[in-house]
C-alpha atoms as a PDB file:
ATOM      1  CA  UNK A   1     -39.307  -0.694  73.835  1.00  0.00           C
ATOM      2  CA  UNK A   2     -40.443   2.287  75.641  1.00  0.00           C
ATOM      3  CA  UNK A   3     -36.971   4.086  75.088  1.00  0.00           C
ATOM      4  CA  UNK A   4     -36.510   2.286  71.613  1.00  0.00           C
ATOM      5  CA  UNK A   5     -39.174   3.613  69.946  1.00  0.00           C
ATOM      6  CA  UNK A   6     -39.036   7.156  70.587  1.00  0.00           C
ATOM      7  CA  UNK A   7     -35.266   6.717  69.660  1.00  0.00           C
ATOM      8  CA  UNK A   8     -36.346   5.378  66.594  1.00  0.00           C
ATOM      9  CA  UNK A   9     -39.149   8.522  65.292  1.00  0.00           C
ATOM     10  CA  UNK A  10     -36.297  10.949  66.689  1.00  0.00           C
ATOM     11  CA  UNK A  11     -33.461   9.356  64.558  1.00  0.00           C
ATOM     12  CA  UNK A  12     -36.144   8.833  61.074  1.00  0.00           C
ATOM     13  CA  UNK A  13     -37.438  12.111  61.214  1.00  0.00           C
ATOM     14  CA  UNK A  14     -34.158  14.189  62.226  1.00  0.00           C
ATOM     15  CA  UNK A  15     -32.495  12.128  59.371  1.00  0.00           C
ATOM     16  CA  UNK A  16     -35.548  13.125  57.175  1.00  0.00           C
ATOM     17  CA  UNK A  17     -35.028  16.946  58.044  1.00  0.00           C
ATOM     18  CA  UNK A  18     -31.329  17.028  57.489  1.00  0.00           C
ATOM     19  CA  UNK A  19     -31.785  15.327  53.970  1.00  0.00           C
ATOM     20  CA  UNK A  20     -34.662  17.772  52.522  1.00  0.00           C
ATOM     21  CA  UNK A  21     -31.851  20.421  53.687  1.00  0.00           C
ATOM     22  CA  UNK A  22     -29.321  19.375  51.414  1.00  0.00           C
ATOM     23  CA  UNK A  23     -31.818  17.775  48.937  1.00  0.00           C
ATOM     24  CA  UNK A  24     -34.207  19.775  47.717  1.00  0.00           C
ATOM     25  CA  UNK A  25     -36.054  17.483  44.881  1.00  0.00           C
ATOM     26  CA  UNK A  26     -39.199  14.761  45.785  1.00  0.00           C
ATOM     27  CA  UNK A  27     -39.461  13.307  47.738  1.00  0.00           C
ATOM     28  CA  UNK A  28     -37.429  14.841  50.459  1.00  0.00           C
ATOM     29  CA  UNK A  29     -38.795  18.368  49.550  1.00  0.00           C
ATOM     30  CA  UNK A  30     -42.294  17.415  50.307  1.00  0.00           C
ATOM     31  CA  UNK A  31     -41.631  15.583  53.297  1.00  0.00           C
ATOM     32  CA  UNK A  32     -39.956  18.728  54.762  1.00  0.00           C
ATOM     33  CA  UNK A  33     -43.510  20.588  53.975  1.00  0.00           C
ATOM     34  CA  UNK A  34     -45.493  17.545  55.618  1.00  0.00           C
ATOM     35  CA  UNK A  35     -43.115  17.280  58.665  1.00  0.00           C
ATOM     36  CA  UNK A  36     -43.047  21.422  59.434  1.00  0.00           C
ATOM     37  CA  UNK A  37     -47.316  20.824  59.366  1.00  0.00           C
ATOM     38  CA  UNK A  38     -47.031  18.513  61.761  1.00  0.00           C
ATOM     39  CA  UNK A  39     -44.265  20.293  63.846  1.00  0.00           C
ATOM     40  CA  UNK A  40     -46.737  22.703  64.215  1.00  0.00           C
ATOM     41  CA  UNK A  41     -49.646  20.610  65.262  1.00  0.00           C
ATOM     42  CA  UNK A  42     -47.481  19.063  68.098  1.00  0.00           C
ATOM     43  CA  UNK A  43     -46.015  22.998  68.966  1.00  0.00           C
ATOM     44  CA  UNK A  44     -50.051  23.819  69.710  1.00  0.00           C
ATOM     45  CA  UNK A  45     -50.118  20.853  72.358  1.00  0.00           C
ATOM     46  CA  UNK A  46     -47.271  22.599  73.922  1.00  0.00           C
ATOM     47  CA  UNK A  47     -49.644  25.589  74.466  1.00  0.00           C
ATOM     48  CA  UNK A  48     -52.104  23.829  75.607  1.00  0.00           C
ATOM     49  CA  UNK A  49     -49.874  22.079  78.120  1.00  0.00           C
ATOM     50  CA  UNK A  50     -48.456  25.151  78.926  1.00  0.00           C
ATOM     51  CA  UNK A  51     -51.992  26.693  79.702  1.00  0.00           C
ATOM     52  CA  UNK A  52     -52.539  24.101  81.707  1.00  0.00           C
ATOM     53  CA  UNK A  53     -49.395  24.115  84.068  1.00  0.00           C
ATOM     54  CA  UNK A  54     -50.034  28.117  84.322  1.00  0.00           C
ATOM     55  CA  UNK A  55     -53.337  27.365  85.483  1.00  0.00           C
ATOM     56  CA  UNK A  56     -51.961  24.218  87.980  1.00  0.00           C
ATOM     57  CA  UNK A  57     -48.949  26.141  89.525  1.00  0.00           C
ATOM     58  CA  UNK A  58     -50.965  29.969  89.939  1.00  0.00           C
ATOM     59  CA  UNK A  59     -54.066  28.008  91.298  1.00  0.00           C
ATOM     60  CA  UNK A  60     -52.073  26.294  93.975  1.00  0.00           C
ATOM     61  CA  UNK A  61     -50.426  29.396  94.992  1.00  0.00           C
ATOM     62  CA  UNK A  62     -54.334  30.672  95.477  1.00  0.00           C
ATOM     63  CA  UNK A  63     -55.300  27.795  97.273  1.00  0.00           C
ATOM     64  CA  UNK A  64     -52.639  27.232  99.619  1.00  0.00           C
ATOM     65  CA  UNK A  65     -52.752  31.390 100.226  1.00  0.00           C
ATOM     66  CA  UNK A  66     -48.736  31.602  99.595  1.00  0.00           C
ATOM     67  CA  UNK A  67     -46.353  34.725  99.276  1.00  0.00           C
ATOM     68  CA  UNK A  68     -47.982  37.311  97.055  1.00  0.00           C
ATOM     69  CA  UNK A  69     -51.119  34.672  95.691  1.00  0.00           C
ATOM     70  CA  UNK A  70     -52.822  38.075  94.461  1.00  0.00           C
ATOM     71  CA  UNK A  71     -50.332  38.398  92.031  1.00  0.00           C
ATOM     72  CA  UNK A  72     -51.748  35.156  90.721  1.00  0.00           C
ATOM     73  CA  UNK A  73     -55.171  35.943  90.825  1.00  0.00           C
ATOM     74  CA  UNK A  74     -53.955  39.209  88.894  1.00  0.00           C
ATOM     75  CA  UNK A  75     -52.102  36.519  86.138  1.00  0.00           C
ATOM     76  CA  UNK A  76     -55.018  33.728  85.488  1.00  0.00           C
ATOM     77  CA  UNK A  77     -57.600  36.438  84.965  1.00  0.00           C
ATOM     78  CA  UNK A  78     -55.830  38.499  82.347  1.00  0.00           C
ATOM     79  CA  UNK A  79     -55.315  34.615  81.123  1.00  0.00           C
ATOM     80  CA  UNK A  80     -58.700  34.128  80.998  1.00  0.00           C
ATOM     81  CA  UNK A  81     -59.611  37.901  79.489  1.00  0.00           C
ATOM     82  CA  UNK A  82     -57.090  37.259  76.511  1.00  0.00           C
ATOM     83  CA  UNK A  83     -58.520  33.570  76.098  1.00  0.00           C
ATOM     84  CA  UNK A  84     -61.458  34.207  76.204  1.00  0.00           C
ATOM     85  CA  UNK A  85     -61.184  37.316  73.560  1.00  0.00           C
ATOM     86  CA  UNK A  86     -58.636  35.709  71.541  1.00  0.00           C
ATOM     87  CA  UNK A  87     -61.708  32.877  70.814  1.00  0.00           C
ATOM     88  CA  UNK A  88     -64.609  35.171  70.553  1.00  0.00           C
ATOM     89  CA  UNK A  89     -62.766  37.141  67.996  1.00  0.00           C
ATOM     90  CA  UNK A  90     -61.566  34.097  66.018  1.00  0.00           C
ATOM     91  CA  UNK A  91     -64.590  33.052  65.312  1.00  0.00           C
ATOM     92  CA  UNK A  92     -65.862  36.242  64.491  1.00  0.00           C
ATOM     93  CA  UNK A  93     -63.110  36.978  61.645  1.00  0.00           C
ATOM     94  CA  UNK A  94     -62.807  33.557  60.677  1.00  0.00           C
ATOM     95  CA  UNK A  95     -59.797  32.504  62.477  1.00  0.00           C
ATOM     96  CA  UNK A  96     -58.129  35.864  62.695  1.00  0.00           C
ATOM     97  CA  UNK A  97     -58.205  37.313  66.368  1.00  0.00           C
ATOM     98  CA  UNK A  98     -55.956  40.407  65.301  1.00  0.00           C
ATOM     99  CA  UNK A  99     -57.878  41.634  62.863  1.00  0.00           C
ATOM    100  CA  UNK A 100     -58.847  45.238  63.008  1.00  0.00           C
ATOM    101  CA  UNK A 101     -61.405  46.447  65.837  1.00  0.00           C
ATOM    102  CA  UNK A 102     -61.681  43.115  67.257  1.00  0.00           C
ATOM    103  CA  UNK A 103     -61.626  42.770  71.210  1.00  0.00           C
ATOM    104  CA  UNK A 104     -58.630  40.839  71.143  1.00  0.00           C
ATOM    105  CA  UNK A 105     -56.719  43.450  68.904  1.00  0.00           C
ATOM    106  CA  UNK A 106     -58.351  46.356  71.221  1.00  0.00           C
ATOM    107  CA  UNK A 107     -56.891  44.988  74.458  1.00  0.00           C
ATOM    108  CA  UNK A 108     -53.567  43.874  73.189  1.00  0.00           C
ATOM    109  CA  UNK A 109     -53.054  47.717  72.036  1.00  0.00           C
ATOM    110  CA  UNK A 110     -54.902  49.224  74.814  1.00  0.00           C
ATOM    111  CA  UNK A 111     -53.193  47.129  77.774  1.00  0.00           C
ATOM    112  CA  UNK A 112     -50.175  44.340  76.278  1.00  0.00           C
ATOM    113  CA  UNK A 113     -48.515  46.510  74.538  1.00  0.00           C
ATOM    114  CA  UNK A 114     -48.385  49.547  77.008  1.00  0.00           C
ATOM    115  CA  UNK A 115     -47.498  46.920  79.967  1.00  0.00           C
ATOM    116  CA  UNK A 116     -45.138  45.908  77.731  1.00  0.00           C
ATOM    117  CA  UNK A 117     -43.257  48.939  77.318  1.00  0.00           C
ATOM    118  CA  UNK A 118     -43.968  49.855  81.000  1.00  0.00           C
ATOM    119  CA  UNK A 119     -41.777  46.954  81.781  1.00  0.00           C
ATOM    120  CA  UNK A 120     -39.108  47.636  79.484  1.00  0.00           C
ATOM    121  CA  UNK A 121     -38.805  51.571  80.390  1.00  0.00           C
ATOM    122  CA  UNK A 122     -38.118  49.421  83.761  1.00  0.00           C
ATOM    123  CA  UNK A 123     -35.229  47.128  82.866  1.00  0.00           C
ATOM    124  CA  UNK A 124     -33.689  50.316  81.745  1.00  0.00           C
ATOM    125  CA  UNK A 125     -33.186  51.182  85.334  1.00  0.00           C
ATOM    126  CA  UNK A 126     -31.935  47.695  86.499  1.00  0.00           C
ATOM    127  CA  UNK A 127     -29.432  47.489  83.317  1.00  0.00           C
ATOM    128  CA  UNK A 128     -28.027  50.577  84.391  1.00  0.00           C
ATOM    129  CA  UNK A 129     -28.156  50.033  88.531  1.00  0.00           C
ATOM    130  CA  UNK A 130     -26.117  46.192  87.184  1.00  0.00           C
ATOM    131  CA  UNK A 131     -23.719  48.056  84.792  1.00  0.00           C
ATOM    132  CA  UNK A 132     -22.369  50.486  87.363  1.00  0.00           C
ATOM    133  CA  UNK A 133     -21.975  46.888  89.978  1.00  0.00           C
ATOM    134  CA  UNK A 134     -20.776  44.874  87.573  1.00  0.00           C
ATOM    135  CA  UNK A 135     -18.590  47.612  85.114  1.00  0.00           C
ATOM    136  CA  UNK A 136     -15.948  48.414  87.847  1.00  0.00           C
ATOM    137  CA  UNK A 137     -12.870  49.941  85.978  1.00  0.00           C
ATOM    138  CA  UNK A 138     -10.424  47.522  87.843  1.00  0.00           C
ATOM    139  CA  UNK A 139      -9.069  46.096  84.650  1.00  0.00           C
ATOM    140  CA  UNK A 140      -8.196  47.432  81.050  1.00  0.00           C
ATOM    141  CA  UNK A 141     -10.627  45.155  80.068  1.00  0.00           C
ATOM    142  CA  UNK A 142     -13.743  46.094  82.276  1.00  0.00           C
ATOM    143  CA  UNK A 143     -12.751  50.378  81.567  1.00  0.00           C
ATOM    144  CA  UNK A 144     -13.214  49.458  77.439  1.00  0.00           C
ATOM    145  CA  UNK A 145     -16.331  47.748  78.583  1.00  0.00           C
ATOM    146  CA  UNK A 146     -17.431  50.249  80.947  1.00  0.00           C
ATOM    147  CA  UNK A 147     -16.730  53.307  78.509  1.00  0.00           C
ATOM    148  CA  UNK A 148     -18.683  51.196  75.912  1.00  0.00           C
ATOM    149  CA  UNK A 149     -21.619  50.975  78.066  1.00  0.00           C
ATOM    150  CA  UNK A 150     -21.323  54.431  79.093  1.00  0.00           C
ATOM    151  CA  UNK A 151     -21.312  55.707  75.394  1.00  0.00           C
ATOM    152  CA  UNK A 152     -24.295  53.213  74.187  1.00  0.00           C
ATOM    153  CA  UNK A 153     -26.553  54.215  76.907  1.00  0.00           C
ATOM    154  CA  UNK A 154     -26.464  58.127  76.629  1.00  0.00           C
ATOM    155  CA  UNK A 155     -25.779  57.649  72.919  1.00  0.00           C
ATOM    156  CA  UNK A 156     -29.741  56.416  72.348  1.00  0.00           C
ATOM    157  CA  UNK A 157     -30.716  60.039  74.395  1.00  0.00           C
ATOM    158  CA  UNK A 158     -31.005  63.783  73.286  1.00  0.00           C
ATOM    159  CA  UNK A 159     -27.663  64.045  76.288  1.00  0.00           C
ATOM    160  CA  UNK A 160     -25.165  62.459  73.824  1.00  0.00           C
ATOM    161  CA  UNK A 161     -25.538  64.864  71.715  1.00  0.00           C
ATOM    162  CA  UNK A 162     -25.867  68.002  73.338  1.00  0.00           C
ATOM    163  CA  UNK A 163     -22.410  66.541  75.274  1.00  0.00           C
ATOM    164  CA  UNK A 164     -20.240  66.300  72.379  1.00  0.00           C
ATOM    165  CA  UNK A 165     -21.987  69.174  69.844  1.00  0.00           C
ATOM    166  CA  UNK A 166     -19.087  71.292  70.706  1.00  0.00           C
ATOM    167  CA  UNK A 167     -16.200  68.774  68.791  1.00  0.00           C
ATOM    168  CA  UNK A 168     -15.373  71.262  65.632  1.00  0.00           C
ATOM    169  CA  UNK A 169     -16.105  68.987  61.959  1.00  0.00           C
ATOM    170  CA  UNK A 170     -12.429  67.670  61.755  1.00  0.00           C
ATOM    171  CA  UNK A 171     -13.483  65.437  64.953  1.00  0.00           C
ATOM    172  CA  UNK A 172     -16.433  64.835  64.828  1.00  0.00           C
ATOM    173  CA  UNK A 173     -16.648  61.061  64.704  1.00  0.00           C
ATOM    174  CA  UNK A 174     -15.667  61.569  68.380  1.00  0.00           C
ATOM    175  CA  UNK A 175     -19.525  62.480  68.846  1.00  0.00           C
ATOM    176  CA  UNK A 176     -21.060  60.277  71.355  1.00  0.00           C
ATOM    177  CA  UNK A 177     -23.651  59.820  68.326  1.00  0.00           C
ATOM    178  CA  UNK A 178     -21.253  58.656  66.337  1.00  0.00           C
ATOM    179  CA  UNK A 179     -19.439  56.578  68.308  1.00  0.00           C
ATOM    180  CA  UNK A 180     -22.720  55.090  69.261  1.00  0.00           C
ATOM    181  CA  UNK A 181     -23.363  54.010  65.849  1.00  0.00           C
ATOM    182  CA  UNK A 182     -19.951  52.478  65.469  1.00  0.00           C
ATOM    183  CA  UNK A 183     -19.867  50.335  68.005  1.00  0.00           C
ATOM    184  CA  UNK A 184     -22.911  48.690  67.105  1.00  0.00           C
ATOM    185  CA  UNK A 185     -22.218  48.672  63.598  1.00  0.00           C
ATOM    186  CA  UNK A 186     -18.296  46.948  63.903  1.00  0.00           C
ATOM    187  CA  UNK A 187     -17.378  45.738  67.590  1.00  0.00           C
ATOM    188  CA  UNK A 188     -21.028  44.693  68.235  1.00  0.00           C
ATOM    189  CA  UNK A 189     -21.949  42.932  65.162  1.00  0.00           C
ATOM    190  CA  UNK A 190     -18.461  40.835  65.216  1.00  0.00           C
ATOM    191  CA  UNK A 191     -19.509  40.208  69.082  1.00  0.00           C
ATOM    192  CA  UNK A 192     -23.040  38.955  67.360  1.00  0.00           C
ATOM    193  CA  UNK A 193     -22.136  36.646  64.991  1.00  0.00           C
ATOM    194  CA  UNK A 194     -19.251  35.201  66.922  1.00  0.00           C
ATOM    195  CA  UNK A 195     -22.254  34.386  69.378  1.00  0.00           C
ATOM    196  CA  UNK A 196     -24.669  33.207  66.633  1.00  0.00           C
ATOM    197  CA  UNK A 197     -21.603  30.506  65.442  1.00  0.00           C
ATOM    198  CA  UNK A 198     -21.288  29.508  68.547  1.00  0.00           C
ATOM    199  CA  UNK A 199     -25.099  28.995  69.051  1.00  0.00           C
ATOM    200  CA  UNK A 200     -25.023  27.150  65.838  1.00  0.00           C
ATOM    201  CA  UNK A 201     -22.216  24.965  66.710  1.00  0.00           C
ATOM    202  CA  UNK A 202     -24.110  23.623  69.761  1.00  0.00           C
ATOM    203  CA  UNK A 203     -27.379  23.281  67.923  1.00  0.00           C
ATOM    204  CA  UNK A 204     -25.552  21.284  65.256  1.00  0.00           C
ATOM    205  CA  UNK A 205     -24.088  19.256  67.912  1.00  0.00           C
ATOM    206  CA  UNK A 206     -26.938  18.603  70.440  1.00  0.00           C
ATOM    207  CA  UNK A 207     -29.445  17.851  67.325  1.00  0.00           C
ATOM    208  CA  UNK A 208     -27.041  15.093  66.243  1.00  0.00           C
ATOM    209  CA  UNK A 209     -26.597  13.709  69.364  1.00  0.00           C
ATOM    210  CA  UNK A 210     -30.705  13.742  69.825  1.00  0.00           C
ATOM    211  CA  UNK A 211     -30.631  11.749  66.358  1.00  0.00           C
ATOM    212  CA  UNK A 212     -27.859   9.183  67.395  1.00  0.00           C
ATOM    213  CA  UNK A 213     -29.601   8.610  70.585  1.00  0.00           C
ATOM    214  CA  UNK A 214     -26.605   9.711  72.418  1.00  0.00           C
ATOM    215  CA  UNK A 215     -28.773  12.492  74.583  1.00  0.00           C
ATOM    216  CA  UNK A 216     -31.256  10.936  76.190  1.00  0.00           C
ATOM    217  CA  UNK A 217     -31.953  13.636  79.228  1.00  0.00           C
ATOM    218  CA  UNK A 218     -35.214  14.421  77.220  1.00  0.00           C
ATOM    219  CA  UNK A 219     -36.759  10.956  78.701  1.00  0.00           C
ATOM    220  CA  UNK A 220     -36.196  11.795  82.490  1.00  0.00           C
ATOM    221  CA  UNK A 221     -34.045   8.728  82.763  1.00  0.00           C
ATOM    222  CA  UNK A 222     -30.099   8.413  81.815  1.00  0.00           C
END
């Protein structure tokens, strides 16, 4: 009964969403309003559970003095900072912690959101150090793919243009600008929603096999 159960809930309620997709009229309409409330209710445990195994795997880092433990004591107190700000503020504006001039709202500008971009401006480096390893013109393949890069990365800067500002008008969609805008507009966007099929193909397919209690890796066991 242990695994029957939950097989059960998983295969009424899946069923339940799937028919308030495809029939929108009471009362499978207002059970897909009643079950997204109380999708969110369980999503909040997951934060909380998530808090806590933060909390359980930094602390024993701490305790036990591992590799680089003052990175965790760096992690649980900005934790504990945005917790404890995030709450303070709530209850000041009635729930909403973002609101403007709250502490919560003044550190997430003042220190998220530059960190943030800090650590993107940093990927930037490491995308194009893993480009140049991986991009090796060996193949007709990897030189369109290499080329590609090449043109998407100094198409986003002030270089792309100054490059290519000396192409007269008849040939101008040469520009590394333009060419820029191209590829994401045709050759990336069919890469996109070839991957966003494909996505939805396996989502279709693992959901059903959740509801016909065919995948059963979500109870540790078989």
């Amino acid at each position: 009964m242990r695994r029957q159960i939950p097989l059960l809930i998983t295969f009424f309620v899946g069923s339940m969403l799937v028919l308030a997709m495809f029939i929108p009229h009471e009362p499978f309409s207002a059970s897909n309003d009643e079950l997204s409330v109380w999708f969110d209710i369980i999503a909040s445990f997951a934060f909380i559970l998530g808090g806590g195994n933060l909390l359980r795997v930094h602390g024993d880092k701490i305790y036990r003095r591992r590799r680089d433990w003052i990175y965790s004591v760096v992690t649980l107190a900005g934790f504990f900072v945005m917790l404890a700000a995030g709450i303070v503020s709530g209850a000041r504006a009635q729930g909403n912690a973002m609101s403007a001039g709250s502490l919560f709202a003044f550190l997430y500008d003042a220190a998220y959101a530059p960190m943030t971009s800090t650590m993107f401006s940093l990927l930037a480096f490491f995308v194009a150090s893993a480009s140049y390893r991986a991009f090796r013109a060996k193949t007709r393949e990897a030189t369109v793919l290499l080329v590609a890069a090449f043109i998407i990365l100094v198409g986003r800067t002030p270089v792309g243009y100054y490059l290519t500002a000396w192409i007269p008008p008849p040939l101008e969609f040469l520009e590394i600008p333009n060419l820029f805008g191209w590829i994401l507009a045709y050759p990336n966007t069919a890469g996109q929603r070839a991957i966003m099929i494909g996505i939805a193909l396996g989502i279709i397919s693992t959901s059903l096999r959740l509801i016909l209690g065919i995948e059963r890796s979500h109870f540790s066991g078989d």
